[in-house]
Protein backbone atom coordinates (compact mmCIF):
# COMPACT_ATOMS: atom_id res chain seq x y z
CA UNK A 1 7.23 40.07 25.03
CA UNK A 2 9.27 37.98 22.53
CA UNK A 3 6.86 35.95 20.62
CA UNK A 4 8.40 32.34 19.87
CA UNK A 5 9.03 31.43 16.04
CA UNK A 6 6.23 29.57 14.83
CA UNK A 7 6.60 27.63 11.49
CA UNK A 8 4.22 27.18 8.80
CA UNK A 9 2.78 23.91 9.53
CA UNK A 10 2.79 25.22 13.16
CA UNK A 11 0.88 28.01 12.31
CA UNK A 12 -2.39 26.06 10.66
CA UNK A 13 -2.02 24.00 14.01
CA UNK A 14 -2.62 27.24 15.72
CA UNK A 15 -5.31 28.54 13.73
CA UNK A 16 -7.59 25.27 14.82
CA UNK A 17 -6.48 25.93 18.19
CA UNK A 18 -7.50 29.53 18.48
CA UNK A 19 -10.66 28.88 16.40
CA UNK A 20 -11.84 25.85 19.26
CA UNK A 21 -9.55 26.76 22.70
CA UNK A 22 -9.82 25.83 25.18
CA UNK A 23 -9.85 22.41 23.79
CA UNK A 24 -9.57 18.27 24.75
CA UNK A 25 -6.19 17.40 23.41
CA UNK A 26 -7.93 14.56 21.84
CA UNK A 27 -10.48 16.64 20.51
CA UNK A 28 -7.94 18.86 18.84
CA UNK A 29 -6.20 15.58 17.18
CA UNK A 30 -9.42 14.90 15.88
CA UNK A 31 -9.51 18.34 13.92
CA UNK A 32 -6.20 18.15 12.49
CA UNK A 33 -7.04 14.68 11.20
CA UNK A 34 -9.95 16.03 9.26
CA UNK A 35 -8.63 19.34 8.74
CA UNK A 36 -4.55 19.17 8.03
CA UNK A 37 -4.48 15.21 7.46
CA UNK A 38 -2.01 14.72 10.81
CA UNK A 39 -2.07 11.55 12.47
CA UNK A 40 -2.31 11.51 16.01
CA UNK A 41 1.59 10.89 16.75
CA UNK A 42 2.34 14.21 14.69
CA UNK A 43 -0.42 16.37 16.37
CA UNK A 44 1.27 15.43 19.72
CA UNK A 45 4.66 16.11 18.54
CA UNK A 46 3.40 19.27 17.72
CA UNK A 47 2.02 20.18 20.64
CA UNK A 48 4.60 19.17 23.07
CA UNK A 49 7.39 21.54 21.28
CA UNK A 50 5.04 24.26 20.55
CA UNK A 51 4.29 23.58 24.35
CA UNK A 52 8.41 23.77 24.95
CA UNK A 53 8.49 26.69 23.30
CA UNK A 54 5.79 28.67 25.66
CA UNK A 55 3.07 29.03 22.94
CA UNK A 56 0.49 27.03 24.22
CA UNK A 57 -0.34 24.92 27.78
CA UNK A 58 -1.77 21.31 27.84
CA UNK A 59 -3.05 20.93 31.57
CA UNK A 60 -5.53 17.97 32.28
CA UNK A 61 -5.46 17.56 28.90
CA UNK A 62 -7.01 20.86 28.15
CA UNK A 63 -5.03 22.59 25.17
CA UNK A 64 -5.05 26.57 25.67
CA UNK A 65 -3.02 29.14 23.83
CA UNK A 66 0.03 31.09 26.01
CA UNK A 67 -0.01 33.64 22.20
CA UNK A 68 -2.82 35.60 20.91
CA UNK A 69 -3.42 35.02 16.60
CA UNK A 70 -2.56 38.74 16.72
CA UNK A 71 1.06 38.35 18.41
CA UNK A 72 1.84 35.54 16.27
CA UNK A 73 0.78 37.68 12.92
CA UNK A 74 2.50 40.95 14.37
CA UNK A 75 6.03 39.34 15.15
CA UNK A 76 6.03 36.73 11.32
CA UNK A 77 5.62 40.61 9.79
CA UNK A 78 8.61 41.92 11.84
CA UNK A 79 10.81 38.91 10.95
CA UNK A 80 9.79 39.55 7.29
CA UNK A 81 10.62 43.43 7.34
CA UNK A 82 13.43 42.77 9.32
């Protein structure tokens, strides 16, 4: 399975996620407030093209992870060897 690029500040947006999924969307904006210093419009932004890009779901509000932490970490090595 290709795993889809995921960027730096992507990536510590994932971390909370995988730490606290599944998750309330607003529950989530709430942790990257405290935790990354987001405001809401950027967590959202965030989600929806991370959400484009088939690494996580938001259904009913719930926010759930479509990658494992390991996939993510396994394909940012083989970019960097390759």
């Amino acid at each position: 399975m290709d795993v889809p690029k995921i960027f730096e500040s992507e990536y510590r947006f994932c971390l909370i996620l995988w730490e606290n999924e599944p998750i309330k969307s607003g529950k989530l904006v709430e942790l990257c407030q405290q935790r990354l210093g987001w405001k809401p419009t950027t967590t959202y932004t965030v989600m929806k093209k991370l959400s484009e890009r088939g690494v996580l779901k938001n259904e009913n509000t719930v926010v759930t992870s479509l990658i494992s932490k390991d996939q993510a970490q396994i394909s940012q090595l083989n970019e960097m060897v390759d």
